[in-house]
Protein backbone atom coordinates (compact mmCIF):
# COMPACT_ATOMS: atom_id res chain seq x y z
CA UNK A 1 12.80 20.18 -1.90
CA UNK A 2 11.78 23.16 -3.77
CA UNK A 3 8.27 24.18 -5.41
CA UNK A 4 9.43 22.50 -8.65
CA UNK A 5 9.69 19.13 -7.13
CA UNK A 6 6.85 19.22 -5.80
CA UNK A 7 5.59 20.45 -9.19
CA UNK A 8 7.45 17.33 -10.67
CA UNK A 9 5.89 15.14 -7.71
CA UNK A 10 2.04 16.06 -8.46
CA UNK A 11 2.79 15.13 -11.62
CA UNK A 12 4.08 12.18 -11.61
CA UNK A 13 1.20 10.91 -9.06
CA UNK A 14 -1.17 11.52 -11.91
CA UNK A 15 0.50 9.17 -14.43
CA UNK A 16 3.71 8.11 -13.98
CA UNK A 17 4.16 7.28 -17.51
CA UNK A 18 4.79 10.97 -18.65
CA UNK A 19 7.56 12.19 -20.45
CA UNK A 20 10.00 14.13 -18.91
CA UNK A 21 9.73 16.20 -21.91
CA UNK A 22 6.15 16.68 -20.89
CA UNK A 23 6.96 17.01 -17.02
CA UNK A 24 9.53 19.88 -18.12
CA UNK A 25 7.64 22.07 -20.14
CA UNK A 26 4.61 21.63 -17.60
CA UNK A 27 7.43 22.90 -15.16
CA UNK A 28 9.26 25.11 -16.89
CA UNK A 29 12.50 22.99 -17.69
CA UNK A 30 14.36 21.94 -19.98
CA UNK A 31 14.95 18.00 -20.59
CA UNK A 32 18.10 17.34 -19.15
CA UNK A 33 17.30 19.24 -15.65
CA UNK A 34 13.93 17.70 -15.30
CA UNK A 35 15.72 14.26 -15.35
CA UNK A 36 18.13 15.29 -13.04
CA UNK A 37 15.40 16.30 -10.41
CA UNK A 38 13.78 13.30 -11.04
CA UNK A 39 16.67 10.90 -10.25
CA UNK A 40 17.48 12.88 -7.43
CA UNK A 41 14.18 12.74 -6.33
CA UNK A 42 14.72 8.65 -6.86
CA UNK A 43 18.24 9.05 -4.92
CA UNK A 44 16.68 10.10 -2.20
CA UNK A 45 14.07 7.56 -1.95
CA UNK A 46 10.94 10.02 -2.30
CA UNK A 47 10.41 8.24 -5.67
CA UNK A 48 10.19 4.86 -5.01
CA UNK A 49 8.96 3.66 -8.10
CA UNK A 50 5.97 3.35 -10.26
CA UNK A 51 3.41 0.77 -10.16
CA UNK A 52 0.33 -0.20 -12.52
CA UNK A 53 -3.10 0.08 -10.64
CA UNK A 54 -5.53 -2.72 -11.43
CA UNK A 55 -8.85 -3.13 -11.67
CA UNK A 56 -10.01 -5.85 -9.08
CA UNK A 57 -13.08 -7.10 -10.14
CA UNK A 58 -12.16 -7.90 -13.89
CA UNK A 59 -9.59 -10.02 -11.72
CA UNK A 60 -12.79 -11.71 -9.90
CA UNK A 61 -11.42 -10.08 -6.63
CA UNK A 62 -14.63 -8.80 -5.12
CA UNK A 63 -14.51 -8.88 -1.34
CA UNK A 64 -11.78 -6.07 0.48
CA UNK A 65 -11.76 -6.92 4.03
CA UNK A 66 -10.15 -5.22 7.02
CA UNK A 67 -8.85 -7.81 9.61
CA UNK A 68 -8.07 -6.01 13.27
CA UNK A 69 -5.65 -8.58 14.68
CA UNK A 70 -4.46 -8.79 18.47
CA UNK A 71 -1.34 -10.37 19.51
CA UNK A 72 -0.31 -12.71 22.23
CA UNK A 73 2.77 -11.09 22.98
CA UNK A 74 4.34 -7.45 21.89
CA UNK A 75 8.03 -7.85 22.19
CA UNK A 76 10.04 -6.78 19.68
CA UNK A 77 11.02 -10.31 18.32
CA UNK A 78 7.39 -11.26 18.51
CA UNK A 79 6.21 -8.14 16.50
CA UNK A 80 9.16 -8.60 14.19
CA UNK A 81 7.74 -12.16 13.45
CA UNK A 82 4.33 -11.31 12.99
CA UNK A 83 5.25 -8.60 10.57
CA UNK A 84 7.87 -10.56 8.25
CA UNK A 85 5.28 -13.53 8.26
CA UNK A 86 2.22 -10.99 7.04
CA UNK A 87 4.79 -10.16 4.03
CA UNK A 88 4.52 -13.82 2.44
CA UNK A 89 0.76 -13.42 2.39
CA UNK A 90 -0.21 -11.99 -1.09
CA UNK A 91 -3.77 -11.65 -0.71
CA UNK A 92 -2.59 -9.01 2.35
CA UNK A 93 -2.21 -5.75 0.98
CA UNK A 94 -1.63 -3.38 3.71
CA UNK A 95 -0.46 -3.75 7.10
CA UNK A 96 -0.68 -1.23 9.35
CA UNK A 97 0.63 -1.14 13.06
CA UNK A 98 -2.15 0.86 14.96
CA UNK A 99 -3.02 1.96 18.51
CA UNK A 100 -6.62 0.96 20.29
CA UNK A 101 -8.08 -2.56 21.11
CA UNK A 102 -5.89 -4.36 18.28
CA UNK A 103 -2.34 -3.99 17.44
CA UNK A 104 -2.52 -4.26 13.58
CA UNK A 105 -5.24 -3.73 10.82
CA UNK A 106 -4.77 -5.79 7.35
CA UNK A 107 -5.85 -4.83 4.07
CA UNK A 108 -7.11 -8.54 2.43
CA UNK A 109 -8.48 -8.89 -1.14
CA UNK A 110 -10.02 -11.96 -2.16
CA UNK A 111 -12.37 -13.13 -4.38
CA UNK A 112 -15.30 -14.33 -2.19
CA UNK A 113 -16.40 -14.56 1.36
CA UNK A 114 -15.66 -18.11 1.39
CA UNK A 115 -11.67 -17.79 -0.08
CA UNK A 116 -11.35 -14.80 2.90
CA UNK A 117 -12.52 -17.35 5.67
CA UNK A 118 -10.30 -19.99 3.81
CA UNK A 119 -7.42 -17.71 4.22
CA UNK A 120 -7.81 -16.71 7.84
CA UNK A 121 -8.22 -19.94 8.54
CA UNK A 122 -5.01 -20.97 6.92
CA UNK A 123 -2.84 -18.15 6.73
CA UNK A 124 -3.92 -15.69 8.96
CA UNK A 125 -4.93 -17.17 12.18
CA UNK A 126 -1.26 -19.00 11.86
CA UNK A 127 0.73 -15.85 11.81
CA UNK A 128 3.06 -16.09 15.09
CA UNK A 129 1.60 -14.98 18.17
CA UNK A 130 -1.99 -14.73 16.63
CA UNK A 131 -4.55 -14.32 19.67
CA UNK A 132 -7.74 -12.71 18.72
CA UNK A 133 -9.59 -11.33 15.12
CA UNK A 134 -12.15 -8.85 14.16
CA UNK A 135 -13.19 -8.47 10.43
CA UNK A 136 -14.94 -5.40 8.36
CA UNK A 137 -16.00 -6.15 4.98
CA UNK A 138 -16.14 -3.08 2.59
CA UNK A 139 -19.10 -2.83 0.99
CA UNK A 140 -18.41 -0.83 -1.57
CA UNK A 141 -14.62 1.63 -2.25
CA UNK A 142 -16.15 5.21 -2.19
CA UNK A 143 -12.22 6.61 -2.58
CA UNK A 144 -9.01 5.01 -3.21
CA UNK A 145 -5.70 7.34 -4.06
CA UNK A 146 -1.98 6.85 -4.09
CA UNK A 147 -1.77 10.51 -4.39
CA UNK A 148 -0.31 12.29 -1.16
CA UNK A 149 -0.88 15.81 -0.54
CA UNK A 150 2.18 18.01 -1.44
């Protein structure tokens, strides 16, 4: 991956709805190369696609809440449960696998304290091998990107 990728990259982290005649003039290409960078770039899975952000609250979902959760067991079948069963939870946005006192952190929208405590009690405490909670409620989102640092 050369300068110009990364060029191409920033870019496309910005809006992802730019041309590629407008991604190859801000680059210095012409149309047909900057597409080919771009689907290699897609190739080799460092484009993964493009997504539309969304304003929550319009949506009425006001409460972002960060659940620590602890295990029962941490074998790999029992961590390969937990995980595929936090993917049929829509209101869980992130999961994240993370050292310390608790073995994941989730990412939970919602649209009120009382819908979050509805779905930890029936969703969340039921993942497999559930044992123990701890919950953070944002109070406010003081920065939120999708951009990584190239």
């Amino acid at each position: 991956m050369d300068e110009t990728d990364k060029a191409i990259l920033r870019l496309l982290q910005q809006d992802a709805k730019l041309s590629i005649e407008r991604i190859g003039a801000a680059v210095g290409l012409s149309h047909t190369p900057t597409w080919k960078r771009i689907d290699r770039l897609e190739r080799d899975r460092v484009i993964l696609g493009s997504h539309c952000r969304l304003n929550r609250e319009p949506l009425g979902l006001d409460i972002t809440a960060f659940a620590s959760i602890k295990l029962s067991r941490h074998d790999e079948k029992a961590l390969i449960e937990f995980e595929r069963a936090v993917l049929d939870i829509p209101e869980i946005l992130d999961c994240y696998s993370t050292t310390g006192n608790y073995d994941y952190v989730l990412k939970v929208v919602t649209a009120s304290v009382g819908s979050y405590e509805a779905i930890v009690k029936k969703k969340i405490a039921h993942l497999p091998h559930f044992q123990d909670m701890y919950t953070s409620l944002a109070l406010r989102e003081v920065k939120h990107t999708l951009q990584l640092p190239i």
